[in-house]
Protein backbone atom coordinates (compact mmCIF):
# COMPACT_ATOMS: atom_id res chain seq x y z
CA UNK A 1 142.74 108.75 104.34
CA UNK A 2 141.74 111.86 102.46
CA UNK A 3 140.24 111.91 98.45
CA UNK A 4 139.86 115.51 96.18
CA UNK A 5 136.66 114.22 95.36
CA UNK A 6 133.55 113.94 97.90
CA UNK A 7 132.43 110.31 98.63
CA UNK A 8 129.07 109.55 99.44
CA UNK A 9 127.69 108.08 103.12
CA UNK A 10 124.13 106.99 104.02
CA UNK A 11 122.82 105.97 107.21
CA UNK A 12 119.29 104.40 106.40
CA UNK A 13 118.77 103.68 110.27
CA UNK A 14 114.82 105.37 109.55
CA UNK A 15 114.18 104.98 106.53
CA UNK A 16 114.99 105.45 102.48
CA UNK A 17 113.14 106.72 100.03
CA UNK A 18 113.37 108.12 96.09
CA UNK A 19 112.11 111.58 97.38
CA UNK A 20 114.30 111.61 100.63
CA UNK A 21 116.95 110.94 98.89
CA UNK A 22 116.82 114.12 96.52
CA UNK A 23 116.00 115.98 99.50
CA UNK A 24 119.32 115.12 101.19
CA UNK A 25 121.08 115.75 98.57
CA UNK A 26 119.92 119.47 98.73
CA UNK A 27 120.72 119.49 102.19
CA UNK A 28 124.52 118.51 100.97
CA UNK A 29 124.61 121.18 98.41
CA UNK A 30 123.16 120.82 95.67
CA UNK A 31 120.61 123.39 94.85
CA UNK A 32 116.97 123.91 95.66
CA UNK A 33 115.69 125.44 92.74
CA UNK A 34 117.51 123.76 90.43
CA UNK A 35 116.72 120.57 91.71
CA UNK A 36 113.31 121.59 91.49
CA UNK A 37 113.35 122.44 88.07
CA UNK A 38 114.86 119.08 87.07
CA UNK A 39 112.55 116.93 89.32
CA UNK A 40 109.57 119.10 86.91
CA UNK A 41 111.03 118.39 83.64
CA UNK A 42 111.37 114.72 84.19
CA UNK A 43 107.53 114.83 85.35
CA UNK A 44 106.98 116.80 82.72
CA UNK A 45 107.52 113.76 80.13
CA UNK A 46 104.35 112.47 82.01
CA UNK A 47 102.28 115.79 82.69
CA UNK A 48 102.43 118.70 84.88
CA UNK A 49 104.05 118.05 87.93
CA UNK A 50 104.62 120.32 90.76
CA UNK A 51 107.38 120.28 93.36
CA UNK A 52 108.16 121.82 96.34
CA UNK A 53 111.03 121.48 99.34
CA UNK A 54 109.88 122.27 102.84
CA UNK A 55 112.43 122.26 105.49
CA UNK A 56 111.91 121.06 109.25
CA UNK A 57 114.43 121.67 112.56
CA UNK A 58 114.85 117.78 113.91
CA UNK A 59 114.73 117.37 117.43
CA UNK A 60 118.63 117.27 117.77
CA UNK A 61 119.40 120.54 116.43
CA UNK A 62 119.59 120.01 112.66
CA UNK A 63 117.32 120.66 110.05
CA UNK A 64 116.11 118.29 107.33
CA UNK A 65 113.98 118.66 104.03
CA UNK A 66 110.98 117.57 102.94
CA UNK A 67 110.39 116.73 99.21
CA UNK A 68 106.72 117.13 98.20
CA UNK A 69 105.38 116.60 94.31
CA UNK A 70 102.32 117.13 93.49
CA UNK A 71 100.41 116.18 90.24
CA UNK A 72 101.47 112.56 89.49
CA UNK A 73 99.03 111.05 91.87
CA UNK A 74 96.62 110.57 88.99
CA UNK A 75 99.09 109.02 85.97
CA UNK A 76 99.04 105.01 85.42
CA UNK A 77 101.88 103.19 86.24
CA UNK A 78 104.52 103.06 83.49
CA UNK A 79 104.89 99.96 81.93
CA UNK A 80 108.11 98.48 82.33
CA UNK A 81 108.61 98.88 78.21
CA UNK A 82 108.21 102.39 78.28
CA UNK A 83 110.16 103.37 81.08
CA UNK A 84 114.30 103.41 79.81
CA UNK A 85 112.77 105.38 76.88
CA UNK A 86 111.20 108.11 79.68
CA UNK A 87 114.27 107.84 81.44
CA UNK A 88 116.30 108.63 78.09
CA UNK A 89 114.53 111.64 77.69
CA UNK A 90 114.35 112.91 80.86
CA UNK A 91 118.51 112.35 81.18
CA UNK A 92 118.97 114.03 78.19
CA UNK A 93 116.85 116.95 78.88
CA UNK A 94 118.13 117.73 82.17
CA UNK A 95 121.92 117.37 80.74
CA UNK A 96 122.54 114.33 83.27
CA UNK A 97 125.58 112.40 81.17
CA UNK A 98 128.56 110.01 81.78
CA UNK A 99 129.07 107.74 84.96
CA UNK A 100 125.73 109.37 86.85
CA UNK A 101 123.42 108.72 83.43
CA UNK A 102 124.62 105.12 84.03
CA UNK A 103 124.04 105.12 87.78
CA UNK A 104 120.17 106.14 86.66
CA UNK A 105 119.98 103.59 84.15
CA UNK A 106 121.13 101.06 86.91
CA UNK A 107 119.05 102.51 89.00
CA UNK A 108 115.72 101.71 87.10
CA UNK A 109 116.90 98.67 85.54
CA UNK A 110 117.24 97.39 89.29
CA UNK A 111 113.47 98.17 90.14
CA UNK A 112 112.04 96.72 86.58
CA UNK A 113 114.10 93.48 87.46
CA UNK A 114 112.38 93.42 90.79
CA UNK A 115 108.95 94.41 89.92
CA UNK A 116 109.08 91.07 87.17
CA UNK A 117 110.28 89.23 89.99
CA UNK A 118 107.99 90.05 92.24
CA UNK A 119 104.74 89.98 90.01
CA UNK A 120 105.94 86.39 88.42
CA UNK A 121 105.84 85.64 92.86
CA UNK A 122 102.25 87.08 92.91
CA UNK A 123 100.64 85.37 90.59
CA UNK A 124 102.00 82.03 91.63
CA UNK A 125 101.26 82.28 95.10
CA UNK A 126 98.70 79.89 96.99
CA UNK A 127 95.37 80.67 96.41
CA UNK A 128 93.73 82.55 99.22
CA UNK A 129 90.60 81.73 101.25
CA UNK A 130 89.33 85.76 101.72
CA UNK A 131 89.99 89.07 100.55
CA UNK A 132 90.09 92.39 101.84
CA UNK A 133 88.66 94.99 99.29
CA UNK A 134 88.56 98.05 99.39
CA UNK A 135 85.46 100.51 99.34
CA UNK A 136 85.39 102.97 96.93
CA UNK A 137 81.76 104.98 97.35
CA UNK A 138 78.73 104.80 98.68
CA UNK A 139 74.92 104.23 96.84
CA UNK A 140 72.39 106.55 97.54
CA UNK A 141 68.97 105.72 97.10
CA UNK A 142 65.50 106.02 98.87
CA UNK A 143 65.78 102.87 100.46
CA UNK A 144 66.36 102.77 103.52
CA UNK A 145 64.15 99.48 105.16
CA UNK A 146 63.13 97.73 101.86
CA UNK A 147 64.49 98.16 98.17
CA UNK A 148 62.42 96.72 95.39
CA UNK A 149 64.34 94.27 92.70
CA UNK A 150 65.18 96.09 89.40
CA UNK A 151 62.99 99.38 90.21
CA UNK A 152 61.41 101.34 87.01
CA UNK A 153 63.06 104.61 86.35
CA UNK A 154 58.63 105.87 86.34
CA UNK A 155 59.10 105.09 90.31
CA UNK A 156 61.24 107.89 91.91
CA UNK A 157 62.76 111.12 90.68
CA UNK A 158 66.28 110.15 88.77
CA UNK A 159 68.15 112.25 90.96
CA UNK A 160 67.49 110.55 94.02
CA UNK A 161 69.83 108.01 92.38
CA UNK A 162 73.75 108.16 92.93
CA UNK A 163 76.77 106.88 93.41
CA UNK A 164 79.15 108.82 95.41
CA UNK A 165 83.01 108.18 94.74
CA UNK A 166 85.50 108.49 97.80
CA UNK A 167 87.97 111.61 96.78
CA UNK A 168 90.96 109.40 96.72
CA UNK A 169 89.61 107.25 93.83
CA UNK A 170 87.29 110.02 91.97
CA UNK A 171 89.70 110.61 89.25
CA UNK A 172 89.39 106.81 88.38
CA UNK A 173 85.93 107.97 86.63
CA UNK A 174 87.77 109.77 83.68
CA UNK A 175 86.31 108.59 80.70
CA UNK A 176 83.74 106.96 82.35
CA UNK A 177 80.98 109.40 80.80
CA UNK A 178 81.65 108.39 77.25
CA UNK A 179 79.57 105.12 77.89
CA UNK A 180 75.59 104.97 78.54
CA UNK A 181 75.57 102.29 81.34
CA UNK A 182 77.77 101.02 83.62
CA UNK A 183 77.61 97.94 85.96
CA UNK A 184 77.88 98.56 89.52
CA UNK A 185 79.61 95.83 92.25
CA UNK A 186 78.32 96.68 95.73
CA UNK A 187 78.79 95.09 99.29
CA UNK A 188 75.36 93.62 100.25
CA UNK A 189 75.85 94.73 103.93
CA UNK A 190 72.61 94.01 105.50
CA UNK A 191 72.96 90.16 104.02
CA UNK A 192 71.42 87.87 106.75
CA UNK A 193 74.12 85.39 106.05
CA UNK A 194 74.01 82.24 103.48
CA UNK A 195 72.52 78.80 102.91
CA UNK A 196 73.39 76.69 99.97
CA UNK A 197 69.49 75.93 99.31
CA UNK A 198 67.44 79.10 98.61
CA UNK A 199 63.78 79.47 97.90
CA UNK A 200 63.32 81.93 95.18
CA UNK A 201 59.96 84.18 96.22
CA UNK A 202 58.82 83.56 92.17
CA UNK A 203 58.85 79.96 92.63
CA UNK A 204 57.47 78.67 96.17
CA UNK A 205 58.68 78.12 99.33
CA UNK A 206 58.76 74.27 98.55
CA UNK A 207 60.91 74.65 95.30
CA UNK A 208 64.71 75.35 96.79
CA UNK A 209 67.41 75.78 94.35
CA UNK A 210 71.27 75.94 94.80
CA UNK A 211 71.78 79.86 96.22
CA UNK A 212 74.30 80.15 92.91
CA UNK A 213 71.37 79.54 91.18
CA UNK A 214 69.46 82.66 92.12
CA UNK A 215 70.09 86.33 92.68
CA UNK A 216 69.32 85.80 96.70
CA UNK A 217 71.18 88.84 98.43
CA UNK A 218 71.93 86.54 101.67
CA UNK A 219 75.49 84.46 99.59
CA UNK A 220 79.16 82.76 101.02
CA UNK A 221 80.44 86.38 99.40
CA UNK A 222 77.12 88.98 99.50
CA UNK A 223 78.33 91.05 96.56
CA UNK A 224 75.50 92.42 94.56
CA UNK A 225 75.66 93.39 90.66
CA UNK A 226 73.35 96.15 89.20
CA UNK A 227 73.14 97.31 85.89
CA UNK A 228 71.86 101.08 85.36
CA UNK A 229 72.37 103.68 83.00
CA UNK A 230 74.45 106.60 83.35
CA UNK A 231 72.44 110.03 83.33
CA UNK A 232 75.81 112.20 84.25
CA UNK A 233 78.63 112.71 86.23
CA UNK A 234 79.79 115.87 88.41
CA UNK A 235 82.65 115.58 90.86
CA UNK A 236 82.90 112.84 92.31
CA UNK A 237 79.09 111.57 92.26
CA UNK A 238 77.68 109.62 89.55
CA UNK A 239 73.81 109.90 88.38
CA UNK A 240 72.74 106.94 87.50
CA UNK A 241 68.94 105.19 86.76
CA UNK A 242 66.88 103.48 89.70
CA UNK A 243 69.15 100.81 91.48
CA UNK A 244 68.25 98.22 93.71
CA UNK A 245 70.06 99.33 96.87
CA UNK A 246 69.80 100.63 100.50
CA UNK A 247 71.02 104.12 101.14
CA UNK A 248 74.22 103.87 101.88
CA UNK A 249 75.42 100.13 100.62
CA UNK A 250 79.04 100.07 100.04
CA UNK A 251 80.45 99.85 96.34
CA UNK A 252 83.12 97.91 95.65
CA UNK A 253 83.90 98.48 91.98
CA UNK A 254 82.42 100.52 88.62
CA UNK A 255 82.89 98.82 85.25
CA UNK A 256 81.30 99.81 82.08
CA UNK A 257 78.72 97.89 79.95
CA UNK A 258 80.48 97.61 76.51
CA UNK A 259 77.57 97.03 74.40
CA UNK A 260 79.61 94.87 71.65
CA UNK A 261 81.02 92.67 74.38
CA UNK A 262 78.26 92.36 76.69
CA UNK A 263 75.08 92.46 74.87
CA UNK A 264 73.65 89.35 73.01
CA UNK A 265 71.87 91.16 70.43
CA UNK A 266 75.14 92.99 69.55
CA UNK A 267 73.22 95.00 66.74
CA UNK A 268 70.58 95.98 69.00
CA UNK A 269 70.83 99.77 70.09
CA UNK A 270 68.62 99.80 72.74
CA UNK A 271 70.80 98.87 75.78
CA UNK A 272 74.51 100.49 76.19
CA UNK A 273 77.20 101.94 73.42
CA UNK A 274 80.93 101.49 73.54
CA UNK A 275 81.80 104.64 74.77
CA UNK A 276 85.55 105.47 73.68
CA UNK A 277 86.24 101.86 72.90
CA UNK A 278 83.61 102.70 69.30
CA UNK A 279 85.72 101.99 66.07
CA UNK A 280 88.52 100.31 68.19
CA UNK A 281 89.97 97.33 66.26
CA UNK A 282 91.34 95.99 69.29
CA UNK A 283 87.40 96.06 70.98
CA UNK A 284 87.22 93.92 67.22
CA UNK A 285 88.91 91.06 67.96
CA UNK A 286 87.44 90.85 71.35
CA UNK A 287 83.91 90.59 69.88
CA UNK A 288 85.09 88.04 66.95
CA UNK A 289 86.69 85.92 69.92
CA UNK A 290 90.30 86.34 68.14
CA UNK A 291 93.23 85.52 70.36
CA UNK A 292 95.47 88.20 70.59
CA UNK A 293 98.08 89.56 73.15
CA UNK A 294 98.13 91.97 74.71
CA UNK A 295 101.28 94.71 75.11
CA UNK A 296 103.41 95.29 78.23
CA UNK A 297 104.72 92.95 80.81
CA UNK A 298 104.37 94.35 83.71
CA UNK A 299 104.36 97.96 85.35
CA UNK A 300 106.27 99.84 87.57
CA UNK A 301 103.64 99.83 90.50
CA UNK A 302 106.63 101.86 93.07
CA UNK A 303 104.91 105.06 92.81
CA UNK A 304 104.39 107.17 89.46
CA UNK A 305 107.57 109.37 90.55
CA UNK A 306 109.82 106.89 89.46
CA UNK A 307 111.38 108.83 86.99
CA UNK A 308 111.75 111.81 88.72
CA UNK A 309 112.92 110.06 91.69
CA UNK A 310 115.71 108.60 89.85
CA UNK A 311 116.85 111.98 87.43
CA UNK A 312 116.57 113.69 90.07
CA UNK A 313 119.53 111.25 92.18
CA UNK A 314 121.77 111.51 89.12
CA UNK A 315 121.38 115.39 88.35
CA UNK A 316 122.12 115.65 92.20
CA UNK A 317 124.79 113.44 92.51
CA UNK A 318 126.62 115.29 89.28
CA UNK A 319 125.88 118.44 90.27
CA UNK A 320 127.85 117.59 93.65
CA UNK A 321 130.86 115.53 91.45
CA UNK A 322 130.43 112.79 93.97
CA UNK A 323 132.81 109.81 93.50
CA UNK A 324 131.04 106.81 92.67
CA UNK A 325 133.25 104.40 92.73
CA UNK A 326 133.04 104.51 96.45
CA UNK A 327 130.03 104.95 98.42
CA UNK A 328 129.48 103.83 102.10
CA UNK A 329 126.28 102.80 103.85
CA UNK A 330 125.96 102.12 107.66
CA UNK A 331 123.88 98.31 108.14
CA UNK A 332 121.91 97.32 108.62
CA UNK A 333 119.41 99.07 106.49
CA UNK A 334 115.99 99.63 108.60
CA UNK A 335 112.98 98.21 106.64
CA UNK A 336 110.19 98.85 109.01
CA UNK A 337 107.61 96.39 109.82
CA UNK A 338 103.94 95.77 109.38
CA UNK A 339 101.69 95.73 106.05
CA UNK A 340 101.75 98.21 102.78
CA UNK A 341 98.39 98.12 100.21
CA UNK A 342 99.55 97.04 97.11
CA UNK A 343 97.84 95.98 93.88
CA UNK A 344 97.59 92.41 95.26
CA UNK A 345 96.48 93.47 98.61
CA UNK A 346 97.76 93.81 101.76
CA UNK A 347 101.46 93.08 101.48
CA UNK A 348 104.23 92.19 104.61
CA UNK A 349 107.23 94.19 105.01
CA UNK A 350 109.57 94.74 102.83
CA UNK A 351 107.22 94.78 100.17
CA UNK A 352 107.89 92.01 97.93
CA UNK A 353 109.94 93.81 95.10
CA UNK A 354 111.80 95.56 97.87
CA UNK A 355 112.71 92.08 99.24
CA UNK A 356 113.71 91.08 95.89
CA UNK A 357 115.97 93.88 95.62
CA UNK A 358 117.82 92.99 98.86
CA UNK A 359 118.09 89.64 98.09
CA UNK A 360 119.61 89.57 95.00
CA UNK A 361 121.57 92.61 95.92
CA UNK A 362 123.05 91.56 99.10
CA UNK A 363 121.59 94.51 101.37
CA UNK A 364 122.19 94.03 104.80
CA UNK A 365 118.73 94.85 106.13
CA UNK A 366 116.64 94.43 109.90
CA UNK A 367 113.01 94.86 110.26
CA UNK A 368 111.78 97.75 112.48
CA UNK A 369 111.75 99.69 114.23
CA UNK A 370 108.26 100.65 113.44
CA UNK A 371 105.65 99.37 111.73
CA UNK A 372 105.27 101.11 108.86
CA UNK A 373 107.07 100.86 105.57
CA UNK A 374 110.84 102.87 105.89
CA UNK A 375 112.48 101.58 102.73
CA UNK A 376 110.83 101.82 99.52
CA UNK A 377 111.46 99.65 96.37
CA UNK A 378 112.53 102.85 94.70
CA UNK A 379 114.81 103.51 97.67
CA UNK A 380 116.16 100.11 97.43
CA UNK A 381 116.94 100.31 94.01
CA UNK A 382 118.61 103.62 94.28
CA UNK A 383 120.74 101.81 97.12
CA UNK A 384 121.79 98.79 94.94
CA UNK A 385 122.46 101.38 91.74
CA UNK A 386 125.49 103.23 94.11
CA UNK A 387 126.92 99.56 95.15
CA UNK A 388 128.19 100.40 98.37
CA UNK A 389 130.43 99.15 100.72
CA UNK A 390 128.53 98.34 104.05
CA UNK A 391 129.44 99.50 107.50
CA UNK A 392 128.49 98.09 110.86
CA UNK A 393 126.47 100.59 112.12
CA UNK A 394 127.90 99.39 115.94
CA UNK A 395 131.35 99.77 115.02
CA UNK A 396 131.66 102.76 112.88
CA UNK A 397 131.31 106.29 113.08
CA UNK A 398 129.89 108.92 110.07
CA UNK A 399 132.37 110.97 109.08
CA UNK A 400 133.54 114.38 110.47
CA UNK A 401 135.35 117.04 110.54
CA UNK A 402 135.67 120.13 108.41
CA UNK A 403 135.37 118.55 104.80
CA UNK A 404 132.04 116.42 106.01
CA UNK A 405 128.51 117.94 104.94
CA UNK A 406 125.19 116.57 106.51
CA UNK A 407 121.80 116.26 104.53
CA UNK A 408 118.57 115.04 105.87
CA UNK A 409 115.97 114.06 103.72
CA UNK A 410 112.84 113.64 105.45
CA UNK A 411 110.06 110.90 104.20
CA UNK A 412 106.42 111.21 104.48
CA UNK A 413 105.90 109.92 107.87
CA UNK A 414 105.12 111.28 111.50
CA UNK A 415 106.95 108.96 113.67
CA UNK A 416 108.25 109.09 117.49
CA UNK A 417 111.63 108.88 116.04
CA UNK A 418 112.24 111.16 112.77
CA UNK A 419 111.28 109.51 109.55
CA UNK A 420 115.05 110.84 108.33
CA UNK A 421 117.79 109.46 106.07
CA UNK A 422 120.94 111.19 106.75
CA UNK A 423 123.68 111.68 104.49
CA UNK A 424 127.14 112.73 104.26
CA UNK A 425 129.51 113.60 101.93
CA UNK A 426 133.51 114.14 103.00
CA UNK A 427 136.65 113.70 101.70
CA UNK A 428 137.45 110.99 104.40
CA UNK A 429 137.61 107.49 103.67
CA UNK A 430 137.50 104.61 106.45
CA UNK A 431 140.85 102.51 105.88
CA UNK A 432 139.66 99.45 106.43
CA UNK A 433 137.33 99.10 104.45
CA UNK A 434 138.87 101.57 101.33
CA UNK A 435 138.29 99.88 97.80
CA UNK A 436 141.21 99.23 95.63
């Protein structure tokens, strides 16, 4: 059976993605450098983006593209609030209208369902025994066999004092130089293990106290907490005061010392400021102890591209006057396998608001055949936005002929087999299966 208009086919057999999916669609036809220019408007609304399509021959013959953006890597997660109004705005500014606006709309509306879903899962999961952190820097410090406690900044020159931030997490320290101290979380590597009874060297080796009772390094979890001021910042190191660390001791976390939270004598100047918190009325009703709420429930943790993964779907899908009432996917869809770091950790495949979205959305899906992560939530949502009918993957064949278009949109991943979602658009429709 033959249609005027092109209908849509995806094979997800490795992998879907918000990004692959734009990409495929230029592979189909729609063009590069107007895609582009959409996919930088809608990042735009959040800053200056930068986007770029790189194309790569496949092993079998045919080429595929790569979509890479550049520039949102640094943005916070959009609150789940604030998103349909970005969306809006990024619709209407890139002239995306009628049935496709709505397939957007869909689109994130799937992924916000899923991500409340999901983090309403998280936070009422069994407690855990351990936890895997993350480090984010290293302490440097004179110390190498013995550190003193709480060291006098008279002791050794200030610069012999730092903090060096892993590149991946150094724009995390933006505003961080408005405040005059920070506290510092560290790994106590070189712990010799823990008892519960402690003897404290200012008390005597007969006087034991519980080990939560002291500052003993040797603890069940040997995480150390230093306070110390903060001289400067440049790249990613921060200067601080002395601290009472080995060269080299892991940090697990920077916070700031918010003098009219965390100092007793709250009128005191002598310890700390409030950095760009000063004059907040929010920082107010902390320090009065008045409950308040606070806004937003919930972000949109599947990357910071959300919205250009999405406009850019509907601008490409317009552009190419596909037909959506009928869209066909080849199952099962290919999930992957393995873990995925996520803002509660390490996380099983599919990633919980992935799972979410092919539960509720009844998505065919099979786990493999790697073990990495081949189907995003984004992805997913896109997927359950187009609503389409699912094909055995066994028993059917893609379309072809001369009417039938290929796209390959590539994902991020080096894999034996190609990290590839293929897509086709033709006039042909499988009878069995044709919606009425």
């Amino acid at each position: 059976m033959e249609t005027t208009q092109p209908i849509l086919w995806l094979d997800p057999a490795m992998g879907m993605a918000g990004d692959m999916f734009s990409a495929a669609l230029i592979g189909l036809g729609a063009p590069e450098e107007k895609m582009l220019a959409v996919l930088e408007t809608a990042g735009g609304l959040l800053g200056e983006v930068r986007a770029s399509i790189q194309s790569e021959q496949l092993p079998d013959g045919n080429w595929g593209r790569r979509l890479r953006i550049a520039g949102l890597e640094d943005r916070e997660p959009l609150s789940i609030e604030e998103a349909p109004g970005y969306l809006e705005s990024a619709l209407e500014a890139t002239g995306v209208r009628g049935a496709y606006a709505a397939f957007a709309r869909q689109a994130l509306e799937v992924l916000a369902e899923a991500e409340r879903i999901a983090h309403s899962f998280m936070e009422s999961a069994p407690a855990v025994s351990t936890a895997t952190l993350p480090i984010i820097g290293r302490a440097h410090t004179p110390y190498h066999h013995e550190a003193p406690y709480q060291p006098q900044p008279t002791e050794v020159p200030a610069d012999e004092f730092y903090i060096e931030i892993a590149p991946e997490y150094a724009t995390g320290l933006t505003g961080l130089d408005s405040f005059t101290h920070i506290f510092i979380i560290s790994y106590l590597d070189r712990s010799h293990g823990y008892r519960l009874y402690v003897s404290p060297p200012w008390r005597g080796p007969s006087q034991r106290l519980g080990v939560f009772a002291t500052r003993s390094p040797d603890r069940p979890s040997p995480i150390g907490l230093t306070r110390a001021r903060l001289r400067r910042i440049e790249g990613n190191r921060i200067y601080t005061g002395p601290l009472d660390l080995f060269d080299g001791t892991p940090i697990l976390d920077i916070k700031p010392l918010i003098h009219s939270l965390d100092e007793a004598d709250r009128d005191a100047e002598e310890t700390g400021n409030d950095g760009w918190l000063e004059g907040s009325e929010h920082l107010e009703l902390h320090r009065r102890g008045i409950p308040h709420s606070h806004p937003g429930g919930g972000h949109l943790h599947e990357a910071q591209d959300i919205l250009l993964d999405v406009t850019g779907a509907a601008w490409g899908l317009q552009w190419l006057n596909v037909e959506l009432d009928r869209v066909y996917c080849f199952a099962p869809v290919h999930v992957g396998g393995g873990t995925v770091s996520g803002s509660h950790g390490q996380l099983s495949i599919p990633a919980p608001a992935t799972k979410v979205i092919l539960q509720r959305h009844h998505i065919p899906y099979a786990v493999g055949p790697v073990e990495v992560e081949l189907l995003t939530p984004t992805g997913a949502a896109i997927l359950a936005a187009l609503n389409p009918t699912f094909l055995p993957r066994d028993r059917s064949q893609p379309p072809s002929g001369d009417n039938t278009r290929v796209g390959i949109g590539l994902g991020r991943r080096r894999l034996d087999r190609p990290n590839a979602l293929r897509v086709y658009l033709s006039t042909h429709v499988p009878l069995k299966v044709d919606r009425e």
